[in-house]
PDB file of N, CA and C in Angstrom:
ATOM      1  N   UNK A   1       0.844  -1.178   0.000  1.00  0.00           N
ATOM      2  CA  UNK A   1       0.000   0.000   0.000  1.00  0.00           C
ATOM      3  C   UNK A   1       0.893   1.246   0.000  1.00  0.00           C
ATOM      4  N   UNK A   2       0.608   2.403  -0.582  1.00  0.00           N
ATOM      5  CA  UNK A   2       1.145   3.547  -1.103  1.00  0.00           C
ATOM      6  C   UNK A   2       1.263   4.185   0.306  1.00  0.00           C
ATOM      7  N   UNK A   3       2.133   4.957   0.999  1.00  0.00           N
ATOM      8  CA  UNK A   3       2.030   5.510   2.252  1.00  0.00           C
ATOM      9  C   UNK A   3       2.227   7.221   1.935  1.00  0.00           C
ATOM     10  N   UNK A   4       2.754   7.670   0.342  1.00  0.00           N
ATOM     11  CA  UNK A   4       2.988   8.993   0.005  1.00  0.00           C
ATOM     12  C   UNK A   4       3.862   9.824   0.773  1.00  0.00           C
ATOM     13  N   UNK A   5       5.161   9.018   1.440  1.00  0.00           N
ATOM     14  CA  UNK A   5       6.152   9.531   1.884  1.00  0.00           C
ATOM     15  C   UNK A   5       7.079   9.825   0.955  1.00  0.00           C
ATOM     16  N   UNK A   6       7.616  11.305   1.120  1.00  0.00           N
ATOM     17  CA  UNK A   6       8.593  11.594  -0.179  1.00  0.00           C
ATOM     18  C   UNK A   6       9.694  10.381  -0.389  1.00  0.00           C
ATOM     19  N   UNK A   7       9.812  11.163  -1.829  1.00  0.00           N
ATOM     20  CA  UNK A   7      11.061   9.984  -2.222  1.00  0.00           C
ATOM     21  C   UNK A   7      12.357  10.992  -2.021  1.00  0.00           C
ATOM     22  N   UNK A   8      13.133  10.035  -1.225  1.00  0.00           N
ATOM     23  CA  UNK A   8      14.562  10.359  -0.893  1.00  0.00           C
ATOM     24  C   UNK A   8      14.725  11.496  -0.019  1.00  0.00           C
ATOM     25  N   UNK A   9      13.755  11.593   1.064  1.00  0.00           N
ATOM     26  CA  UNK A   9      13.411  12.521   1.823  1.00  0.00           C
ATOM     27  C   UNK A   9      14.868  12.606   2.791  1.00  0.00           C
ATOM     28  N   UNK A  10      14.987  11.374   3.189  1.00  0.00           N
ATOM     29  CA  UNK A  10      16.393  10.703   3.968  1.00  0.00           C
ATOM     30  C   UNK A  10      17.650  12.043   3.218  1.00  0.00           C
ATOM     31  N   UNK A  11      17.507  11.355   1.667  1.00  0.00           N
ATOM     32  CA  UNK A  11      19.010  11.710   1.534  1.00  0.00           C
ATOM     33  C   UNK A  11      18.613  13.712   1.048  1.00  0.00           C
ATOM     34  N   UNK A  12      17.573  13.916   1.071  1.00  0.00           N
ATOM     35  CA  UNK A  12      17.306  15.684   0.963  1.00  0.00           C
ATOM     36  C   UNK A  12      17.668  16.094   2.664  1.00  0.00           C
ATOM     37  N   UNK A  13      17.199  15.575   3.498  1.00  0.00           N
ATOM     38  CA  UNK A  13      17.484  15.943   4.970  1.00  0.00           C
ATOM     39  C   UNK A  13      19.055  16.061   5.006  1.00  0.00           C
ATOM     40  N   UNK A  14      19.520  15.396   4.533  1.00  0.00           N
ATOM     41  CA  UNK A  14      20.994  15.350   4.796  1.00  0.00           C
ATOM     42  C   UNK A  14      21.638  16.216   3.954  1.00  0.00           C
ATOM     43  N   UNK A  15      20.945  16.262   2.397  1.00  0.00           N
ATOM     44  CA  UNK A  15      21.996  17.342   2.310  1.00  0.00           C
ATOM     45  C   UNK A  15      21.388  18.952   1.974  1.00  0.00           C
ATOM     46  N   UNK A  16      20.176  18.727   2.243  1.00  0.00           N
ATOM     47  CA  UNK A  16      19.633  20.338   1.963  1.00  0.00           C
ATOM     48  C   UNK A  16      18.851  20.765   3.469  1.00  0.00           C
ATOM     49  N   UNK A  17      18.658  19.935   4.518  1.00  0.00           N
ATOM     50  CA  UNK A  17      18.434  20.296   5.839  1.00  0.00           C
ATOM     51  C   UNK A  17      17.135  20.724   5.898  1.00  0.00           C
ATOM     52  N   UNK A  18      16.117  19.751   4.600  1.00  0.00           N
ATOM     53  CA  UNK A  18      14.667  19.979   4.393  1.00  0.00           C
ATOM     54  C   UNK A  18      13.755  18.535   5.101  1.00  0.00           C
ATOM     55  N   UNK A  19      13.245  18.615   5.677  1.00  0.00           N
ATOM     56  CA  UNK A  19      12.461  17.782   6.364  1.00  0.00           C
ATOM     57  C   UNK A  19      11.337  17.093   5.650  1.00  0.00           C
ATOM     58  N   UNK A  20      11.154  16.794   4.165  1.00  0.00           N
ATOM     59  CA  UNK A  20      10.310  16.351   3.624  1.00  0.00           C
ATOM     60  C   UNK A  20       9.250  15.182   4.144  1.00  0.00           C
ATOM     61  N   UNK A  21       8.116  15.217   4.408  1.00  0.00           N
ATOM     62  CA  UNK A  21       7.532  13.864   5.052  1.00  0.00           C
ATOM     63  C   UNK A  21       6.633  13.498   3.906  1.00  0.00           C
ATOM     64  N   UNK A  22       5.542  14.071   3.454  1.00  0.00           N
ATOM     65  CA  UNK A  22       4.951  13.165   2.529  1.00  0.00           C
ATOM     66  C   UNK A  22       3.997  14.734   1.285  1.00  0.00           C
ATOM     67  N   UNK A  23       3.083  13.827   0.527  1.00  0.00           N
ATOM     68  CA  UNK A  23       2.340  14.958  -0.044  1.00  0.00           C
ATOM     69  C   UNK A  23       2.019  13.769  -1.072  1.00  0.00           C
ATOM     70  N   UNK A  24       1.268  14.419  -2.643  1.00  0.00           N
ATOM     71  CA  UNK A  24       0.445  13.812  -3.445  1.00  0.00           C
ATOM     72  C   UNK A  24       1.124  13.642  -4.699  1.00  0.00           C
ATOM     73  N   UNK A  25       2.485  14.143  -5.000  1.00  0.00           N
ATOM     74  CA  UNK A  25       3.231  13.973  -5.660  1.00  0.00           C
ATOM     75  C   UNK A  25       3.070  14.993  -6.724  1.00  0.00           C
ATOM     76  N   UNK A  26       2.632  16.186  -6.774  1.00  0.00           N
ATOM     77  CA  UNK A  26       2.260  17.182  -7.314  1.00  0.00           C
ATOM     78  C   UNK A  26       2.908  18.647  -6.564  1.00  0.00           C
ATOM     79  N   UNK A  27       3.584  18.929  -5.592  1.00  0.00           N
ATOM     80  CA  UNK A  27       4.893  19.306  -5.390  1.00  0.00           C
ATOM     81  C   UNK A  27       5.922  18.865  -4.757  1.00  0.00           C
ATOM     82  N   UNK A  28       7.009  19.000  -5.857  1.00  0.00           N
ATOM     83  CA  UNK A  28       8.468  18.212  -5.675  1.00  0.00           C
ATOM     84  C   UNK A  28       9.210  19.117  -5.574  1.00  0.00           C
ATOM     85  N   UNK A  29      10.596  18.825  -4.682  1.00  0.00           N
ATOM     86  CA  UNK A  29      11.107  19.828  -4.481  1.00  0.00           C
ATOM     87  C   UNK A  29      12.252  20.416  -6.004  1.00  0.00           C
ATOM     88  N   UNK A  30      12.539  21.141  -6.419  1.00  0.00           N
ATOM     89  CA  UNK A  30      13.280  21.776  -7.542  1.00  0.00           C
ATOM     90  C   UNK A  30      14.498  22.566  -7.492  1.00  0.00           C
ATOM     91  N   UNK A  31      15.244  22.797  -8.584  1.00  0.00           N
ATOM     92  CA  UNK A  31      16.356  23.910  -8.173  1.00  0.00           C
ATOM     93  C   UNK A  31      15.310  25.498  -8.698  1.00  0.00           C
ATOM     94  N   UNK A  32      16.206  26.281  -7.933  1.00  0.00           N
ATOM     95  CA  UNK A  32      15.040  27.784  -8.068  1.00  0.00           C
ATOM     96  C   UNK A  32      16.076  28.801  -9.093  1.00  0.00           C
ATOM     97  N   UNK A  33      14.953  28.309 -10.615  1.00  0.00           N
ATOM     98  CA  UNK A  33      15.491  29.080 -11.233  1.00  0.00           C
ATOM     99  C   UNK A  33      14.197  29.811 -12.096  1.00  0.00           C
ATOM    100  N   UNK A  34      14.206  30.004 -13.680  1.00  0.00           N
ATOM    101  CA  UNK A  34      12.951  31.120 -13.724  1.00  0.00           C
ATOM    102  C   UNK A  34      12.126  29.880 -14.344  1.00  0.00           C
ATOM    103  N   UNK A  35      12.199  28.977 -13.876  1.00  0.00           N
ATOM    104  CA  UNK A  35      10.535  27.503 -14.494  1.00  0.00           C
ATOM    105  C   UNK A  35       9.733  28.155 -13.847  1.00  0.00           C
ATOM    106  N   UNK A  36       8.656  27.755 -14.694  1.00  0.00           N
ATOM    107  CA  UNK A  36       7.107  27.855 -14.402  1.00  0.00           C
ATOM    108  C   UNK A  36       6.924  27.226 -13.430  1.00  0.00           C
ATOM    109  N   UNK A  37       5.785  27.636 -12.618  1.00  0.00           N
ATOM    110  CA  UNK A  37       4.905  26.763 -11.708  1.00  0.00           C
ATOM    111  C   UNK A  37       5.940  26.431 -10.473  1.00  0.00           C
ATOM    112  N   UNK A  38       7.085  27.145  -9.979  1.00  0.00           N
ATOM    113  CA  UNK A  38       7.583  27.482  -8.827  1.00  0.00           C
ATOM    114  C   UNK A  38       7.270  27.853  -7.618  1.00  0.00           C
ATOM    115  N   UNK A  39       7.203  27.722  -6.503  1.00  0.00           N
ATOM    116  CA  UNK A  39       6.691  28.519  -5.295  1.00  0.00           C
ATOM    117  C   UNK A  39       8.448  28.225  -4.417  1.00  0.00           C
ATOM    118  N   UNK A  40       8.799  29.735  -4.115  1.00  0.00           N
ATOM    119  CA  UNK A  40      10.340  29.592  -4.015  1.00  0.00           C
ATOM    120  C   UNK A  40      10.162  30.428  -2.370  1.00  0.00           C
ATOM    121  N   UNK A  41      10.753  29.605  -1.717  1.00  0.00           N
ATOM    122  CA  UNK A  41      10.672  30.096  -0.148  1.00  0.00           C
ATOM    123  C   UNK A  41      11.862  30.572   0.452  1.00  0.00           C
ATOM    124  N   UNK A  42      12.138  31.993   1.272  1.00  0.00           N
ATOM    125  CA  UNK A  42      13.114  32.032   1.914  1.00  0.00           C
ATOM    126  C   UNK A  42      13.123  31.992   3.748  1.00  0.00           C
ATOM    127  N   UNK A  43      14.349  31.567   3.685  1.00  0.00           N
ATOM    128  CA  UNK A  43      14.299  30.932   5.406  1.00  0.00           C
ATOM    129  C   UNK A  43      15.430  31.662   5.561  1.00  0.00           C
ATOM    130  N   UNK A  44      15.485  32.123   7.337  1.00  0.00           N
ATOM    131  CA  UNK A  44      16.931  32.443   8.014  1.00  0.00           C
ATOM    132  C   UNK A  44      17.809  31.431   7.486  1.00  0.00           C
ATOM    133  N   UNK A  45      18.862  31.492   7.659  1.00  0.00           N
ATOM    134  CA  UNK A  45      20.141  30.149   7.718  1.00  0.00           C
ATOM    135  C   UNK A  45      19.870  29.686   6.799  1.00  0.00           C
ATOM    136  N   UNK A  46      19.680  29.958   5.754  1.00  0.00           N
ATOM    137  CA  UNK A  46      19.624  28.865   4.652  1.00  0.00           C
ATOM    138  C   UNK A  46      19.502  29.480   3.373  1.00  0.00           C
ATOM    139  N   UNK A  47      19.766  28.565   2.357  1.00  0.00           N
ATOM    140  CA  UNK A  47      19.510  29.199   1.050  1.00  0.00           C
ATOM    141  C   UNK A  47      18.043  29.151   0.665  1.00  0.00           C
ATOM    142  N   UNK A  48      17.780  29.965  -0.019  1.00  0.00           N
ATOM    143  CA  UNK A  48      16.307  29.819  -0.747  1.00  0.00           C
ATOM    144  C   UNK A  48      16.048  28.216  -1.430  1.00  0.00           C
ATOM    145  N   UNK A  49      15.088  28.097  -0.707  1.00  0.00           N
ATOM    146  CA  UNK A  49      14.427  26.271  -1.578  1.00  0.00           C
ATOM    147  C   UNK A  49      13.189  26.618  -2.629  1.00  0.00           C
ATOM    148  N   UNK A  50      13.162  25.569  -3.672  1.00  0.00           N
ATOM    149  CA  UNK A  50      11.966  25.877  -4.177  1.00  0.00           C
ATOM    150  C   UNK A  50      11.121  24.631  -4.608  1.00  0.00           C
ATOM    151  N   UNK A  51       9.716  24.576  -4.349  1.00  0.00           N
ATOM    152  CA  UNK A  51       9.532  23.414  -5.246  1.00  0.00           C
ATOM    153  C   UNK A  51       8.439  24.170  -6.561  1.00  0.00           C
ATOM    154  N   UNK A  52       8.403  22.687  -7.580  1.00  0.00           N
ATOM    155  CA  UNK A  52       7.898  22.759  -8.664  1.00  0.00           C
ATOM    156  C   UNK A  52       6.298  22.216  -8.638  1.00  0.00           C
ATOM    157  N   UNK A  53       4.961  22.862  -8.759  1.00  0.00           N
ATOM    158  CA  UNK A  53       3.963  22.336  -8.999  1.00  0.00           C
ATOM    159  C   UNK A  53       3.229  22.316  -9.929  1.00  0.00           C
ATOM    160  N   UNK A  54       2.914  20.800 -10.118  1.00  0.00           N
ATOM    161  CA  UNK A  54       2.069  20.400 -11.401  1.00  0.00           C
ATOM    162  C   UNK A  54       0.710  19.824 -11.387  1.00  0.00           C
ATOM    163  N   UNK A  55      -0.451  19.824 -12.267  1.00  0.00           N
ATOM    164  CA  UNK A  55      -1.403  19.416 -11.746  1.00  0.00           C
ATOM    165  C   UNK A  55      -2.541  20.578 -11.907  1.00  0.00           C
ATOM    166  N   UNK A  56      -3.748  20.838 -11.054  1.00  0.00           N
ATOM    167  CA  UNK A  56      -4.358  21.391 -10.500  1.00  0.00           C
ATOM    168  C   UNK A  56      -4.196  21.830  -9.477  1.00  0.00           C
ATOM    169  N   UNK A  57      -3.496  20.982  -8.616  1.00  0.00           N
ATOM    170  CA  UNK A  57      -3.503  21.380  -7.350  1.00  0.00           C
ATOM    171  C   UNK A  57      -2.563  20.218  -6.406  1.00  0.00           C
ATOM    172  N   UNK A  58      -1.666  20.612  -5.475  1.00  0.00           N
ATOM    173  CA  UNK A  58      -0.769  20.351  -4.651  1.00  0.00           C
ATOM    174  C   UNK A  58      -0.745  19.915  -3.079  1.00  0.00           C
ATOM    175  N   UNK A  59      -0.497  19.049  -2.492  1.00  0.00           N
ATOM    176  CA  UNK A  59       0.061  18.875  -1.494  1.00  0.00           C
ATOM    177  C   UNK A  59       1.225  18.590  -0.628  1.00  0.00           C
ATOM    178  N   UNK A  60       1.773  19.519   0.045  1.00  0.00           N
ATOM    179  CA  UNK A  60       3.187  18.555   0.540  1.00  0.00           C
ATOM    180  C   UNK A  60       3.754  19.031   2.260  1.00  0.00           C
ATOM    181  N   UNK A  61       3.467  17.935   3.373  1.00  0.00           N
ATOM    182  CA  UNK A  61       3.760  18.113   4.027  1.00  0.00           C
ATOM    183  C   UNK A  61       5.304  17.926   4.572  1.00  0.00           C
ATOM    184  N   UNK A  62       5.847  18.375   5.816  1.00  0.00           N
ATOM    185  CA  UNK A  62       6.969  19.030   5.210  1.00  0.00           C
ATOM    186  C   UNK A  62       7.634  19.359   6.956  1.00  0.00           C
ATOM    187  N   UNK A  63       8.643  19.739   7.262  1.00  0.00           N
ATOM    188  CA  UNK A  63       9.083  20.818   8.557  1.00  0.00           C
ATOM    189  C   UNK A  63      10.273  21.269   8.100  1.00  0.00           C
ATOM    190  N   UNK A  64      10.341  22.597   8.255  1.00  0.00           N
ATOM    191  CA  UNK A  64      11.227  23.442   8.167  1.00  0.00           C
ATOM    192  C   UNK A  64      10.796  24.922   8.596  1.00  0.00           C
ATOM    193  N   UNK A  65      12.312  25.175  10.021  1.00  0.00           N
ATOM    194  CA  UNK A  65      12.106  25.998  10.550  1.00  0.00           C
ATOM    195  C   UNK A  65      12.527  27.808   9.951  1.00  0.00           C
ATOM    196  N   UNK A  66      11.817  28.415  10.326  1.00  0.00           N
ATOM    197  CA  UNK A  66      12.587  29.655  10.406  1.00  0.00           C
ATOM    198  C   UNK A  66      12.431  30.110   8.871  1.00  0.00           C
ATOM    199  N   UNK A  67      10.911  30.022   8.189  1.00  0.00           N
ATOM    200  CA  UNK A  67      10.686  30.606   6.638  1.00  0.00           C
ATOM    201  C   UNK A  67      10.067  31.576   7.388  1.00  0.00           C
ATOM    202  N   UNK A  68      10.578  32.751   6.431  1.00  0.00           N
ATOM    203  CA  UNK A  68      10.413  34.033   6.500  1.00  0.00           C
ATOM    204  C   UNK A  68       9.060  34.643   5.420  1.00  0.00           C
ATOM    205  N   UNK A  69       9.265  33.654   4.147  1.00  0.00           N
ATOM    206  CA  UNK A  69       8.304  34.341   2.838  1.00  0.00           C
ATOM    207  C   UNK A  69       8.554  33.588   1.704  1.00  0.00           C
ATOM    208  N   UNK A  70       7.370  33.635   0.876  1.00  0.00           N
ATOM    209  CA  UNK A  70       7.530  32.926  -0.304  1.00  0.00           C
ATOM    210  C   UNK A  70       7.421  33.828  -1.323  1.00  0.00           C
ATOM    211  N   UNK A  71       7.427  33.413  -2.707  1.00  0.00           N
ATOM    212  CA  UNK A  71       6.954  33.854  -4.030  1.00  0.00           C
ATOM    213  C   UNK A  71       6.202  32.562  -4.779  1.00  0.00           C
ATOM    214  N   UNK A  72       5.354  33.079  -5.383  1.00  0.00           N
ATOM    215  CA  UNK A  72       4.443  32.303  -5.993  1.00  0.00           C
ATOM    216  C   UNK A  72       4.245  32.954  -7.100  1.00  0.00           C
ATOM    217  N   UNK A  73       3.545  31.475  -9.091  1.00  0.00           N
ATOM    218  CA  UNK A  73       4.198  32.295  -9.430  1.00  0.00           C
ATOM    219  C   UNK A  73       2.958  31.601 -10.333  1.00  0.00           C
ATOM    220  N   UNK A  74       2.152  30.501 -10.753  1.00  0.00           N
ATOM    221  CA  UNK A  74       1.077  30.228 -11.503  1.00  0.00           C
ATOM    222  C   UNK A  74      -0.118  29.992 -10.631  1.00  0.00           C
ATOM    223  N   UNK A  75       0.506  29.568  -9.424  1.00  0.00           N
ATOM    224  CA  UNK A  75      -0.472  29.004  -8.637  1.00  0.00           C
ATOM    225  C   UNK A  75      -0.720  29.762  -7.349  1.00  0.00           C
ATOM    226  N   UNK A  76      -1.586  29.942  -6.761  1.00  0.00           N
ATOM    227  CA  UNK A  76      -1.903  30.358  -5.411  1.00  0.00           C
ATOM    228  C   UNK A  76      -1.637  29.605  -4.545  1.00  0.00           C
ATOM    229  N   UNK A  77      -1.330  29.761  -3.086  1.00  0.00           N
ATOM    230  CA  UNK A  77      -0.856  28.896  -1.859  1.00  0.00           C
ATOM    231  C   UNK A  77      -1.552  28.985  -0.409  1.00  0.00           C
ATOM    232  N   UNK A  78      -1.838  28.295   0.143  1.00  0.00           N
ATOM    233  CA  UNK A  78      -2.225  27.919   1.284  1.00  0.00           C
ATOM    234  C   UNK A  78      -0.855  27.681   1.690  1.00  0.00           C
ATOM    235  N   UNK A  79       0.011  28.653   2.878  1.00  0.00           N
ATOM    236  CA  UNK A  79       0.945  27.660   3.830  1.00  0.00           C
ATOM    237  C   UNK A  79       0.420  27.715   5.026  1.00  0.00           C
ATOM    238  N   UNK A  80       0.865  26.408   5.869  1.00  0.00           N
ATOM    239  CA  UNK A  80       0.532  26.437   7.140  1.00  0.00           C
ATOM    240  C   UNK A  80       1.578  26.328   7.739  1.00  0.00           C
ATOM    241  N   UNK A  81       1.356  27.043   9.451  1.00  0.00           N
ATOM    242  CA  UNK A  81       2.911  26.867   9.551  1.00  0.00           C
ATOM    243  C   UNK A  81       2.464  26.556  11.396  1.00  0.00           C
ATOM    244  N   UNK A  82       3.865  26.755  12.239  1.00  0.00           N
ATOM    245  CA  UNK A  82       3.404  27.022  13.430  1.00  0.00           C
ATOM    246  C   UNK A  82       4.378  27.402  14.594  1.00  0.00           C
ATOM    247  N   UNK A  83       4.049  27.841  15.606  1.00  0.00           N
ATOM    248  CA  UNK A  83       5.067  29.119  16.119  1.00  0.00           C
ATOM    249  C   UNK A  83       4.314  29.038  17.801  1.00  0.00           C
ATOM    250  N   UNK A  84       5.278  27.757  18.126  1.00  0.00           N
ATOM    251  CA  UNK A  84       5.034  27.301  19.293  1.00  0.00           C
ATOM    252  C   UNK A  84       4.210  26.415  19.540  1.00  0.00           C
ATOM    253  N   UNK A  85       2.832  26.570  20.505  1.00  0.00           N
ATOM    254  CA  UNK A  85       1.751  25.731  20.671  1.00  0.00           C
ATOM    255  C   UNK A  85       0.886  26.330  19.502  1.00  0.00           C
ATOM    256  N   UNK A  86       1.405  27.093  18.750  1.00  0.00           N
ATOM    257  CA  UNK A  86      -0.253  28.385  17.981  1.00  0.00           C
ATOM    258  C   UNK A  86      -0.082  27.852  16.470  1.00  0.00           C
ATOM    259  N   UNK A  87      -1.012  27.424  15.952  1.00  0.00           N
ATOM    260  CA  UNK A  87      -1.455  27.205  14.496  1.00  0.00           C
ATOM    261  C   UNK A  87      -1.491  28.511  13.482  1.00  0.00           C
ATOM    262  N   UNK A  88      -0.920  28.597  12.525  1.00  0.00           N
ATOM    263  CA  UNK A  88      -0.841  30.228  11.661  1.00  0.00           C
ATOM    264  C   UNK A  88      -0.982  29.619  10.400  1.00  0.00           C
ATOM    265  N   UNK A  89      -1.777  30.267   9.396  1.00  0.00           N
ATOM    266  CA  UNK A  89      -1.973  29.783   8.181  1.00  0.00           C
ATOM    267  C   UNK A  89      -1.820  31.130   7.110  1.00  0.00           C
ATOM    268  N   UNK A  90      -1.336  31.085   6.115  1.00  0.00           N
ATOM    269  CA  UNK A  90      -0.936  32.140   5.141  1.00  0.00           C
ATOM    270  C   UNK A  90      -1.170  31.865   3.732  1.00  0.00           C
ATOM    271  N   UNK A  91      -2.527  32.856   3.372  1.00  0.00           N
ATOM    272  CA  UNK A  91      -2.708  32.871   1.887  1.00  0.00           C
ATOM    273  C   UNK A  91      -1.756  33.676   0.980  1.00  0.00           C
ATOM    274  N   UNK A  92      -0.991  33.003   0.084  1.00  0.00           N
ATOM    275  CA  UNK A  92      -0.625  34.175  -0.945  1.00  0.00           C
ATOM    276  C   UNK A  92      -0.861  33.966  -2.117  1.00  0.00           C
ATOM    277  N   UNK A  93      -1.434  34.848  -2.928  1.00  0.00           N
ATOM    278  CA  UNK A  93      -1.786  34.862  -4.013  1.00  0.00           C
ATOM    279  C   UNK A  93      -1.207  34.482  -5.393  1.00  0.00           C
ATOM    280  N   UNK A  94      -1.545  34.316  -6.346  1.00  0.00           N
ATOM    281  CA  UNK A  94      -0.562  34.198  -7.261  1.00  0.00           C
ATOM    282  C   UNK A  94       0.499  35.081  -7.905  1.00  0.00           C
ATOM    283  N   UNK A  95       1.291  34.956  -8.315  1.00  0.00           N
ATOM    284  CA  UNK A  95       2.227  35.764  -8.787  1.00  0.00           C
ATOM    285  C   UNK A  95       2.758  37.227  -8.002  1.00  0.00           C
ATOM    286  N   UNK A  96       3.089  36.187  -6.977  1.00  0.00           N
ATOM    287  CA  UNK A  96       3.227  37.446  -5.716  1.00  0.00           C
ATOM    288  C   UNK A  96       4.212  37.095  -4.741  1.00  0.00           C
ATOM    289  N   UNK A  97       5.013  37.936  -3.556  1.00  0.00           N
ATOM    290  CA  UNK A  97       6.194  37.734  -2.751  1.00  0.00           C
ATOM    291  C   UNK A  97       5.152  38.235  -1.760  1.00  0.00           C
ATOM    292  N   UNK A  98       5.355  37.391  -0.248  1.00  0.00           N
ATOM    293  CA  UNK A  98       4.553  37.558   0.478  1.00  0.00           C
ATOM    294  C   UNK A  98       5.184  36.797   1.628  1.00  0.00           C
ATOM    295  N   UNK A  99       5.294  37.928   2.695  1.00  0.00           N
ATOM    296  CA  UNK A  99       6.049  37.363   3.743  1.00  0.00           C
ATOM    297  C   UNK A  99       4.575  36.347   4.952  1.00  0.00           C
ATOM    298  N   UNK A 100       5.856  35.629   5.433  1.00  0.00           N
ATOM    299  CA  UNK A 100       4.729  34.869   6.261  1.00  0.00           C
ATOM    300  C   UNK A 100       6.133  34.540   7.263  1.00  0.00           C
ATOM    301  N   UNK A 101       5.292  33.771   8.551  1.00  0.00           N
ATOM    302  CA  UNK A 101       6.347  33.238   9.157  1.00  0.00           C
ATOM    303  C   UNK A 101       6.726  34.196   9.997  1.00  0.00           C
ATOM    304  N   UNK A 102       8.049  34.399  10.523  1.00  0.00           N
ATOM    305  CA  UNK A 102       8.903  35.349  11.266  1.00  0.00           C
ATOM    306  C   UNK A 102       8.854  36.922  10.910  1.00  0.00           C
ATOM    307  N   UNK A 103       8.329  37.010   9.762  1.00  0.00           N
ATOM    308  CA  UNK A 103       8.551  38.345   8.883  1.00  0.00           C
ATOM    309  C   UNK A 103       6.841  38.780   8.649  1.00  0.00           C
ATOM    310  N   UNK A 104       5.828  38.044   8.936  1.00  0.00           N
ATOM    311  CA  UNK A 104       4.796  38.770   9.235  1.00  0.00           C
ATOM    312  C   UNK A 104       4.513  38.333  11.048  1.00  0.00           C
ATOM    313  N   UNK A 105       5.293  38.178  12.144  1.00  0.00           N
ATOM    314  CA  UNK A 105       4.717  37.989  13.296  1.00  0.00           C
ATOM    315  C   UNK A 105       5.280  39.612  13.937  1.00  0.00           C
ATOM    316  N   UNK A 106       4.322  40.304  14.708  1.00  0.00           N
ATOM    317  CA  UNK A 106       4.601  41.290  14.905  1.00  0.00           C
ATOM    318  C   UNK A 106       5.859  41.191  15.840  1.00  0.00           C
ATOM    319  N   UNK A 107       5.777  39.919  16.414  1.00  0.00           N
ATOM    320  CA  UNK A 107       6.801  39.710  17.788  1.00  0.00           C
ATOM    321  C   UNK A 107       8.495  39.426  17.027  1.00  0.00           C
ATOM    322  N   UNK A 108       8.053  38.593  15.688  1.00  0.00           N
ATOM    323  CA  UNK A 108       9.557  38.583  14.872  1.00  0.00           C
ATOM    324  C   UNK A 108       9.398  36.936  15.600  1.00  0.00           C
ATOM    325  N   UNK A 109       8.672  35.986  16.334  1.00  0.00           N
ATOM    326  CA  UNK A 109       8.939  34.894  16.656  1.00  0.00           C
ATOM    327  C   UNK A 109       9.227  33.776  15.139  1.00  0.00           C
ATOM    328  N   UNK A 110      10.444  32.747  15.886  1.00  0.00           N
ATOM    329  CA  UNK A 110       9.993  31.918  14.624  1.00  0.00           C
ATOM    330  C   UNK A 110       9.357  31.039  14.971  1.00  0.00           C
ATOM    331  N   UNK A 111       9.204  30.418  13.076  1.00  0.00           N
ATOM    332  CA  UNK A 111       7.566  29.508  12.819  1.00  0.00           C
ATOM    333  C   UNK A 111       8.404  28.653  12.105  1.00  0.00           C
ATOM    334  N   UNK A 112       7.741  27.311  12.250  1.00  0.00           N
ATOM    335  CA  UNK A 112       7.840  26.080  11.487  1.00  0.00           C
ATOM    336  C   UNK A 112       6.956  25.774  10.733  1.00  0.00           C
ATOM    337  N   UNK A 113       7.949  25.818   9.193  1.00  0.00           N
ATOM    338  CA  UNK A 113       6.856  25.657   8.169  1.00  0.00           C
ATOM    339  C   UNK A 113       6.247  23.866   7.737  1.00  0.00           C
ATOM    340  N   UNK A 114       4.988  23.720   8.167  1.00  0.00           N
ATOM    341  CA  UNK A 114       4.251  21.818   7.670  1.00  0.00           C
ATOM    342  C   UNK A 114       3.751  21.682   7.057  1.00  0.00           C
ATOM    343  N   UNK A 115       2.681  22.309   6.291  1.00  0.00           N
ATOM    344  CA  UNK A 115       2.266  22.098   5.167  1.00  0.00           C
ATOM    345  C   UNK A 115       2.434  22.986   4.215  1.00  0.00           C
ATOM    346  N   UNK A 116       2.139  22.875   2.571  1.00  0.00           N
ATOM    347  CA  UNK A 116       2.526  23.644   1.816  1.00  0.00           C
ATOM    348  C   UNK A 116       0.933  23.267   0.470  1.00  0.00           C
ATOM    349  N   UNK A 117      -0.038  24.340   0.686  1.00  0.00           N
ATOM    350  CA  UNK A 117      -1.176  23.881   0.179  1.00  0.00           C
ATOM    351  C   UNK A 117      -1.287  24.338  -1.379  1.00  0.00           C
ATOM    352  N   UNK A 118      -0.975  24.139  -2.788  1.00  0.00           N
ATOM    353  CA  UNK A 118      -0.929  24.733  -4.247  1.00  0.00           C
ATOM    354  C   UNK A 118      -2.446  24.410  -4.440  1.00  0.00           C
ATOM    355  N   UNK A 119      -3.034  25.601  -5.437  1.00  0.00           N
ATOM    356  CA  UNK A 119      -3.994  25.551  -6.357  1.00  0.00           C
ATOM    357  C   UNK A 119      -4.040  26.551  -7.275  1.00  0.00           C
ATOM    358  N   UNK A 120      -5.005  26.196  -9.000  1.00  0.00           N
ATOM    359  CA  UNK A 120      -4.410  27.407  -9.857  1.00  0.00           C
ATOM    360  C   UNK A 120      -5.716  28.247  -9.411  1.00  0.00           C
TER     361      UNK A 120
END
C-alpha cells in the first residue's frame, strides 16, 4: 500500500536540511530558477528552496524551521505553519512575494513551516 512519503526525503534531509515527510506527488522539491509553476521560499540560515507544482492542485507536508516568505508564481498557496503551541496559516496569491512566518509575526517569533497547500 502507497504511504505517500517523499522519495529520498532521507538523503534531501541530509543534504539540503529539508524535512520532507509526505504529499500527493504534485509538489516536488526543484532547483530555483525562472521555471514555471515554482513557489520559491526564503528561510533564516539557509539558502532559498523551491519546489515545482504540477497538476491542479498540490500537497506537501513538510518541517522546516525559520521561513520568512515565499513567491508564488502560476499558482496560489495555502501555507501552514506554526510558532510554538499556535497554528498560523498564510494565503498568498498568485504571482506574488509575500512574507509569512517570522517576517509577518509582529513579535519577529519563529515559525515552522508543515504544510505547503498549491492551487491554480
Amino acid at each position: 500500500m502507497e504511504d505517500f512519503s517523499y522519495p529520498g526525503a532521507d538523503r534531501i534531509l541530509k543534504e539540503k536540511n529539508l524535512k520532507l515527510k509526505h504529499g500527493d506527488g504534485h509538489i516536488v522539491l526543484a532547483e530555483c530558477d525562472s521555471s514555471p509553476n515554482l513557489l520559491r521560499f526564503i528561510a533564516r540560515d539557509r539558502a532559498d528552496f523551491c519546489f515545482k507544482v504540477s497538476g491542479d492542485s498540490g500537497y506537501l507536508a513538510l518541517e522546516v524551521p525559520a521561513v520568512g516568505g515565499v513567491q508564488s508564481h502560476d499558482y496560489k498557496a495555502k501555507v501552514n505553519m506554526t510558532v510554538g503551541t499556535e497554528k498560523k496559516s498564510f494565503d498568498v496569491p498568485k504571482n506574488s512575494w509575500k512574507g509569512i512566518g517570522e517576517n509577518a509575526d509582529p513579535a519577529g517569533r519563529e515559525h515552522m513551516l508543515l504544510e505547503i497547500i498549491a492551487s491554480k
